[in-house]
PDB file of N, CA and C in Angstrom:
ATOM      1  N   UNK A   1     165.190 203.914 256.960  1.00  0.00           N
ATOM      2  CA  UNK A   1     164.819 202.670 257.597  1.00  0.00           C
ATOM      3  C   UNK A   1     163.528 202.144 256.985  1.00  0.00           C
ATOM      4  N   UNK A   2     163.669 201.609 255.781  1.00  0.00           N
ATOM      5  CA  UNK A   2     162.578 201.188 255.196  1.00  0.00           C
ATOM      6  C   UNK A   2     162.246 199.851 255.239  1.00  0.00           C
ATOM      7  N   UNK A   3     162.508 199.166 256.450  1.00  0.00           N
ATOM      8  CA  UNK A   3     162.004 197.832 255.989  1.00  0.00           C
ATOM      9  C   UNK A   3     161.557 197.397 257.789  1.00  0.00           C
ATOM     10  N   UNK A   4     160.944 196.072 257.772  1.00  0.00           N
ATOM     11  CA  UNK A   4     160.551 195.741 259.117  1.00  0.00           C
ATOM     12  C   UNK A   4     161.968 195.552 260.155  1.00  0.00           C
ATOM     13  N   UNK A   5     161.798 194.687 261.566  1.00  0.00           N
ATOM     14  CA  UNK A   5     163.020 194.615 262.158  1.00  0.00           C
ATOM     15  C   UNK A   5     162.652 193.825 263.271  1.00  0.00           C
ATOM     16  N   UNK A   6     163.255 192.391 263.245  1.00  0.00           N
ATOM     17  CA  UNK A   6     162.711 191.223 263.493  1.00  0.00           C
ATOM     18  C   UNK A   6     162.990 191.886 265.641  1.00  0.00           C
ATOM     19  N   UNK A   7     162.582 191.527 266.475  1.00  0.00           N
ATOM     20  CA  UNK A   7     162.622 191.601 267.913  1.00  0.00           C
ATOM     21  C   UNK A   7     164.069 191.553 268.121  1.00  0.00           C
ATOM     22  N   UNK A   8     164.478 190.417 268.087  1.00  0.00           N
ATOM     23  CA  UNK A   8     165.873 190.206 268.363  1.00  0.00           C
ATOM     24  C   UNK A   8     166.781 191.350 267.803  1.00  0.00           C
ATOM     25  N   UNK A   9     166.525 192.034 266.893  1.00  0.00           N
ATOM     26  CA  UNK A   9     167.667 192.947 265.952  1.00  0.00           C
ATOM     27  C   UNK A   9     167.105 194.243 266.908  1.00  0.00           C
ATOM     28  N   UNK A  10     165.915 194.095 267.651  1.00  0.00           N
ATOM     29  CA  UNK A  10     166.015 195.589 267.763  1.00  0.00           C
ATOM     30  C   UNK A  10     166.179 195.541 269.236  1.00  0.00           C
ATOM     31  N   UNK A  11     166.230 194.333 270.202  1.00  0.00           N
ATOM     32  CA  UNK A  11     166.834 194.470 271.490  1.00  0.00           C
ATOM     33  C   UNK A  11     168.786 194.485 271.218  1.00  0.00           C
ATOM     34  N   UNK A  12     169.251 193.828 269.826  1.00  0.00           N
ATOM     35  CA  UNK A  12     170.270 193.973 269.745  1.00  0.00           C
ATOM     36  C   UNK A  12     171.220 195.348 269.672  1.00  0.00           C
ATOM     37  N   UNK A  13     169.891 195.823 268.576  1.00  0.00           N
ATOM     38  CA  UNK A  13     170.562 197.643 268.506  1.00  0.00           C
ATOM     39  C   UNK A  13     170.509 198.426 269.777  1.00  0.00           C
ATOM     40  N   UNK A  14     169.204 198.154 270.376  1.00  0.00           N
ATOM     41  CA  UNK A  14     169.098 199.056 271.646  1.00  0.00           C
ATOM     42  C   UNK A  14     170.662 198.466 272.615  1.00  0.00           C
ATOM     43  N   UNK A  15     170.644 197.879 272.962  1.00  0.00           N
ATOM     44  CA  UNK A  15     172.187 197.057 273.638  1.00  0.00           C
ATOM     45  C   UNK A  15     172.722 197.693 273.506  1.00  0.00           C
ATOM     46  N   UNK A  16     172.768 197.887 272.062  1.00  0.00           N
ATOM     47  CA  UNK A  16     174.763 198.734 271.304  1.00  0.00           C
ATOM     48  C   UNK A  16     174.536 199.911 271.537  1.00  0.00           C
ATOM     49  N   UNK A  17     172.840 200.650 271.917  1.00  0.00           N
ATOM     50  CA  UNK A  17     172.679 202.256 272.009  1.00  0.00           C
ATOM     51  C   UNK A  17     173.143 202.244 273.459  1.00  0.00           C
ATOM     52  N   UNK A  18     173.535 201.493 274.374  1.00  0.00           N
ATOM     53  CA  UNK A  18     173.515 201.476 275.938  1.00  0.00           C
ATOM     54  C   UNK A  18     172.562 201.364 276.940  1.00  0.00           C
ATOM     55  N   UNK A  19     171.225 200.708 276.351  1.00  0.00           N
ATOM     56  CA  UNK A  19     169.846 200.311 276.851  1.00  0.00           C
ATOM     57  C   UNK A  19     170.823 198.760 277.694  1.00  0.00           C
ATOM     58  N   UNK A  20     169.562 198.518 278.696  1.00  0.00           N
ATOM     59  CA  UNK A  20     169.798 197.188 279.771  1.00  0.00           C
ATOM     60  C   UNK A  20     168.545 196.680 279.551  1.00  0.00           C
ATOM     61  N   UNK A  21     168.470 195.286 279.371  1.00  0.00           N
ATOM     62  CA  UNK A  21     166.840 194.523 279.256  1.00  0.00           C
ATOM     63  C   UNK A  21     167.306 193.702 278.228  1.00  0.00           C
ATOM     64  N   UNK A  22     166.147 193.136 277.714  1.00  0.00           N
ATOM     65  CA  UNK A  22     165.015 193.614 278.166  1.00  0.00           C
ATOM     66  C   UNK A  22     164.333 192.752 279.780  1.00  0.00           C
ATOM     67  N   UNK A  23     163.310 193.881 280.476  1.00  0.00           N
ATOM     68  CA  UNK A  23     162.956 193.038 282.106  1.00  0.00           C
ATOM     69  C   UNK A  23     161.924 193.335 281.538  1.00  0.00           C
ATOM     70  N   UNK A  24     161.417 192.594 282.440  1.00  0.00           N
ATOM     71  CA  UNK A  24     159.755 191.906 281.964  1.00  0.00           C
ATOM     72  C   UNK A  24     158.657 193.425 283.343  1.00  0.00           C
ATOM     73  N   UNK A  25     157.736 193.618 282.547  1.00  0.00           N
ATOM     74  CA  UNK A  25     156.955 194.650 283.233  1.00  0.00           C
ATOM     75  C   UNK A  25     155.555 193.683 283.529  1.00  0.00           C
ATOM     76  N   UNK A  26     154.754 194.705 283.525  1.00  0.00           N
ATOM     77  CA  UNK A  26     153.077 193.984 283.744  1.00  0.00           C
ATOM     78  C   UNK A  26     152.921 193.954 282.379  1.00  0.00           C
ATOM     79  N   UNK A  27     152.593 194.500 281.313  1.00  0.00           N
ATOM     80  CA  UNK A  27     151.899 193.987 280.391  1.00  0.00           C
ATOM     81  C   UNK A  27     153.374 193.882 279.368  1.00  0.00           C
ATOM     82  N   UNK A  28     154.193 194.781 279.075  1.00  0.00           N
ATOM     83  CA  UNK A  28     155.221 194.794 278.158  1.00  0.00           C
ATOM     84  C   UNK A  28     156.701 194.469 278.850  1.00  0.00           C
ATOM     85  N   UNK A  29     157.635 193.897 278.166  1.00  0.00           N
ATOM     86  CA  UNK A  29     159.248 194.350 278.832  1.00  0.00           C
ATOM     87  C   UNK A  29     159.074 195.327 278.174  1.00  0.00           C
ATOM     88  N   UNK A  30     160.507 195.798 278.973  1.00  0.00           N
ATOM     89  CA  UNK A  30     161.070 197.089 278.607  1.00  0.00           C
ATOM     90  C   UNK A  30     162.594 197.115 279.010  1.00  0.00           C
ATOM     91  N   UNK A  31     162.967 197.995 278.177  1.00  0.00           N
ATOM     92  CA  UNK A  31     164.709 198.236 278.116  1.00  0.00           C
ATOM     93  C   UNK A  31     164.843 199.770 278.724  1.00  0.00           C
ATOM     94  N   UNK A  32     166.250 199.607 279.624  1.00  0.00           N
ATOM     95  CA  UNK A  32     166.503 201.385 280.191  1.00  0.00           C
ATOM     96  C   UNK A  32     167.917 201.610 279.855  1.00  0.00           C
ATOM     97  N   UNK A  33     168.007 202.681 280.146  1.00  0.00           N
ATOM     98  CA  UNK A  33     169.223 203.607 279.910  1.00  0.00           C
ATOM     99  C   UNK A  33     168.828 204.820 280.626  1.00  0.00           C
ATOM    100  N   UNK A  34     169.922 205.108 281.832  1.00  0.00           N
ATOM    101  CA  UNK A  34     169.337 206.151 282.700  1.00  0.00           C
ATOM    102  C   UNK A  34     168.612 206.233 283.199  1.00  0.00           C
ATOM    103  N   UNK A  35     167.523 207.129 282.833  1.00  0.00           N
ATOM    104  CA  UNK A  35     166.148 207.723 283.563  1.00  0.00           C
ATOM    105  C   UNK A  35     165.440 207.415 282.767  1.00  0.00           C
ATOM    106  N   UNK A  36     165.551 207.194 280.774  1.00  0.00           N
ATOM    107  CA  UNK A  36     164.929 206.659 280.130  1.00  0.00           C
ATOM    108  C   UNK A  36     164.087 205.256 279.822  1.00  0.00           C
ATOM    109  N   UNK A  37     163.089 204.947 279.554  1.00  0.00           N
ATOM    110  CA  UNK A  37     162.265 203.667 279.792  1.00  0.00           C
ATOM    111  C   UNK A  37     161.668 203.495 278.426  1.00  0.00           C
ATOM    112  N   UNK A  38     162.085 202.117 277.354  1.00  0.00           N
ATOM    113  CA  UNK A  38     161.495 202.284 276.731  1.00  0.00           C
ATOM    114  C   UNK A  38     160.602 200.971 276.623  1.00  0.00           C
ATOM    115  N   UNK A  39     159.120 200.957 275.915  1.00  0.00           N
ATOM    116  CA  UNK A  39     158.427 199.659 276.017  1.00  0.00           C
ATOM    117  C   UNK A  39     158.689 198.953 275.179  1.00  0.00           C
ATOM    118  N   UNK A  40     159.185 197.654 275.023  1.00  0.00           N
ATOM    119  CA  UNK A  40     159.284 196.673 273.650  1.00  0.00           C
ATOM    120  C   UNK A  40     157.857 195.888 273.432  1.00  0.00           C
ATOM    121  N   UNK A  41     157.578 195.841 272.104  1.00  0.00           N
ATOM    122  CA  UNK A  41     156.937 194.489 271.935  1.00  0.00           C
ATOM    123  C   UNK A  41     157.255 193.442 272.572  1.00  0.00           C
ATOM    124  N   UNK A  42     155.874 192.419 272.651  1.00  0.00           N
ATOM    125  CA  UNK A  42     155.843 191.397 272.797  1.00  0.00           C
ATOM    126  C   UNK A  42     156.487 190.278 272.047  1.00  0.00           C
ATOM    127  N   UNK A  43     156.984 189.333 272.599  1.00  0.00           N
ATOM    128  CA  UNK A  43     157.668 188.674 271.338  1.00  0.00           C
ATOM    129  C   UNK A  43     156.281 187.566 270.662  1.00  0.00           C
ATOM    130  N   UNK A  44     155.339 187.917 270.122  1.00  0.00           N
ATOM    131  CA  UNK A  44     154.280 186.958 269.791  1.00  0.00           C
ATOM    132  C   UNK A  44     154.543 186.606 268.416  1.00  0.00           C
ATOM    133  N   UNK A  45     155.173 185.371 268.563  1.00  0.00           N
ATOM    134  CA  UNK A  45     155.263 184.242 266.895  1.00  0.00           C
ATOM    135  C   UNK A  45     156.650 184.965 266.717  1.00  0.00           C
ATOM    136  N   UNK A  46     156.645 184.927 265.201  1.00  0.00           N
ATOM    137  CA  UNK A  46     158.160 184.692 264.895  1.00  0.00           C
ATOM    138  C   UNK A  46     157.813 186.623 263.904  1.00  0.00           C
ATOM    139  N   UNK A  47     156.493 186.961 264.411  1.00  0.00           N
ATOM    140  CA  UNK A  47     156.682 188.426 263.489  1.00  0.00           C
ATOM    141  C   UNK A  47     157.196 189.485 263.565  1.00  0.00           C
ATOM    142  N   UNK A  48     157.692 190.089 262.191  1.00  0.00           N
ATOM    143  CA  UNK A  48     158.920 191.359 262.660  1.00  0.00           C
ATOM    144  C   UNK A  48     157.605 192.303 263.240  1.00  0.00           C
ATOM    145  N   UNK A  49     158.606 193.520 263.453  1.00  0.00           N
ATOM    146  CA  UNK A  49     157.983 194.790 264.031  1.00  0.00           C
ATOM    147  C   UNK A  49     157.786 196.132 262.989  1.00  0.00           C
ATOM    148  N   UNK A  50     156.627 196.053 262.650  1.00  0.00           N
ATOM    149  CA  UNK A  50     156.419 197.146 261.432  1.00  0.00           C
ATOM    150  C   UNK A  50     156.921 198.091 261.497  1.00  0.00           C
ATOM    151  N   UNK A  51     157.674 198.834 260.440  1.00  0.00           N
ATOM    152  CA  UNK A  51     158.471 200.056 260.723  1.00  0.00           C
ATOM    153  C   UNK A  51     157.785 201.446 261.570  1.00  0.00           C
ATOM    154  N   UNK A  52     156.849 201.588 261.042  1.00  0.00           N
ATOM    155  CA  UNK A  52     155.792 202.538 261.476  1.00  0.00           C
ATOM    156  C   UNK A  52     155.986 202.467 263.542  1.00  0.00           C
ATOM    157  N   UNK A  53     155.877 201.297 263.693  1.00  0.00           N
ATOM    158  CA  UNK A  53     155.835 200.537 265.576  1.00  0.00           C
ATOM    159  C   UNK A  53     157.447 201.146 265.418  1.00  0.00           C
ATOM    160  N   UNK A  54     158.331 200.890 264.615  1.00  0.00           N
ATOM    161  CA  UNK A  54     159.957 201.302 265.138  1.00  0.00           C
ATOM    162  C   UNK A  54     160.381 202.763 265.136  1.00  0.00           C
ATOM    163  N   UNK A  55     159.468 203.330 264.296  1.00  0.00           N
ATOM    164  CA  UNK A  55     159.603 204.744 264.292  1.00  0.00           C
ATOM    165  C   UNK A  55     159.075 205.487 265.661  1.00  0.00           C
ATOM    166  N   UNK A  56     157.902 205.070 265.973  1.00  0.00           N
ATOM    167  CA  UNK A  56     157.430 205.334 267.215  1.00  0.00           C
ATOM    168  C   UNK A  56     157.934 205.045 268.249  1.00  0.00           C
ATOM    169  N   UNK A  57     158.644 203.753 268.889  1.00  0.00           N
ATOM    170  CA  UNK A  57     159.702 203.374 269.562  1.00  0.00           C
ATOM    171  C   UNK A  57     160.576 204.087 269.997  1.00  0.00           C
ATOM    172  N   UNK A  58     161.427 204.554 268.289  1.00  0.00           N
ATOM    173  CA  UNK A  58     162.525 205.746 268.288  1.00  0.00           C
ATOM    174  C   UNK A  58     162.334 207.118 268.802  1.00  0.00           C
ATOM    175  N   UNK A  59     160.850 207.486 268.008  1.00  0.00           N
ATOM    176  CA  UNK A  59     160.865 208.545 268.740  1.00  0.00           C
ATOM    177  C   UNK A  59     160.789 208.996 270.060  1.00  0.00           C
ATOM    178  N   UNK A  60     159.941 208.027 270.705  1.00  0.00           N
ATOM    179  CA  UNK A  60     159.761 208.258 272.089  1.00  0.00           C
ATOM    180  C   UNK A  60     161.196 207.726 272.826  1.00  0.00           C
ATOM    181  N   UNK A  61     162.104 207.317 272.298  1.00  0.00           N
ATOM    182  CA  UNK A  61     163.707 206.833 272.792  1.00  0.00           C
ATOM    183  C   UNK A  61     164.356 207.996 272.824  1.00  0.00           C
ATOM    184  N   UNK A  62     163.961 209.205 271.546  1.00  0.00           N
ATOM    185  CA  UNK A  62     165.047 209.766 271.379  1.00  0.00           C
ATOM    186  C   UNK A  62     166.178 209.295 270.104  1.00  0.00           C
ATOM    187  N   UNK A  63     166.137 208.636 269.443  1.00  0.00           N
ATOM    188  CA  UNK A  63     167.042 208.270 268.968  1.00  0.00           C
ATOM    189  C   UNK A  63     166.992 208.518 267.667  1.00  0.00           C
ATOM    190  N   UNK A  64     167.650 209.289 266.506  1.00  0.00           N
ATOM    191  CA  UNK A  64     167.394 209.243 265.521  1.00  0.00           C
ATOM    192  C   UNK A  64     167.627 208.373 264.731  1.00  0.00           C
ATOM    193  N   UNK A  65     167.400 208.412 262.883  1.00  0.00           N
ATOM    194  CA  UNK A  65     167.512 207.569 262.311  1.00  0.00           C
ATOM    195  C   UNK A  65     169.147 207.537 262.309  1.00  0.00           C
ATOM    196  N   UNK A  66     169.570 208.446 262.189  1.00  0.00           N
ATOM    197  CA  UNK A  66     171.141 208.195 262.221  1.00  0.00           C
ATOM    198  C   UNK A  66     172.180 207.287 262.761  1.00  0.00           C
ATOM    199  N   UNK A  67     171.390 207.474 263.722  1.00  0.00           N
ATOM    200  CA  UNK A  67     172.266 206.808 265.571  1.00  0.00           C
ATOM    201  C   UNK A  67     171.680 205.471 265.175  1.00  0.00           C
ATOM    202  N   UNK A  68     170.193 205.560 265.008  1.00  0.00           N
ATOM    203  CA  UNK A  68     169.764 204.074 264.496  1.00  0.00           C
ATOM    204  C   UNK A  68     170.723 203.252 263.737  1.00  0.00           C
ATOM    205  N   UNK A  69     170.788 203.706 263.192  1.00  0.00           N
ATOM    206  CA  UNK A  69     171.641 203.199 261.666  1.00  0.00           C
ATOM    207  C   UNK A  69     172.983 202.512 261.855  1.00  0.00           C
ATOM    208  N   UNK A  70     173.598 203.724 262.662  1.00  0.00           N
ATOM    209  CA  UNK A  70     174.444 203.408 262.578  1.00  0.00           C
ATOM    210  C   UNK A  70     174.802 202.226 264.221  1.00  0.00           C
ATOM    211  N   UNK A  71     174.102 201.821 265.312  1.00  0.00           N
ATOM    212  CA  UNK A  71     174.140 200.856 266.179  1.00  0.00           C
ATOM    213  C   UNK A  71     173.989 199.521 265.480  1.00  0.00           C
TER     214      UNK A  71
END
């Protein structure tokens, strides 16, 4: 996963992983699945989400690059 990943593509993938959201919190939305909670960026301007921010995302999701990949 070497490249950025605009907001929209990555509430899209989470969707296809079986995440619900995104609902709006106090400072961040966030998307669930289960018991799991994960925080999204803000949508501020039109900028993607640095891979480094998606890796961290993932990890704390659970989700590998695989599963990534392939949603």
């Amino acid at each position: 996963m070497p490249f950025n990943i605009s907001r929209r593509e990555l509430v899209r993938k989470f969707r296809s992983l079986g995440y619900l959201g995104p609902f709006s919190g106090r400072r961040h939305q966030f998307m669930i699945k289960g018991r799991k909670k994960i925080r999204i960026p803000n949508p501020h301007g039109s900028g993607d989400i640095d891979v480094s921010l998606l890796k961290e995302i993932l990890r704390q999701a659970g989700i590998s690059d695989k599963e990534w990949e392939e949603a």
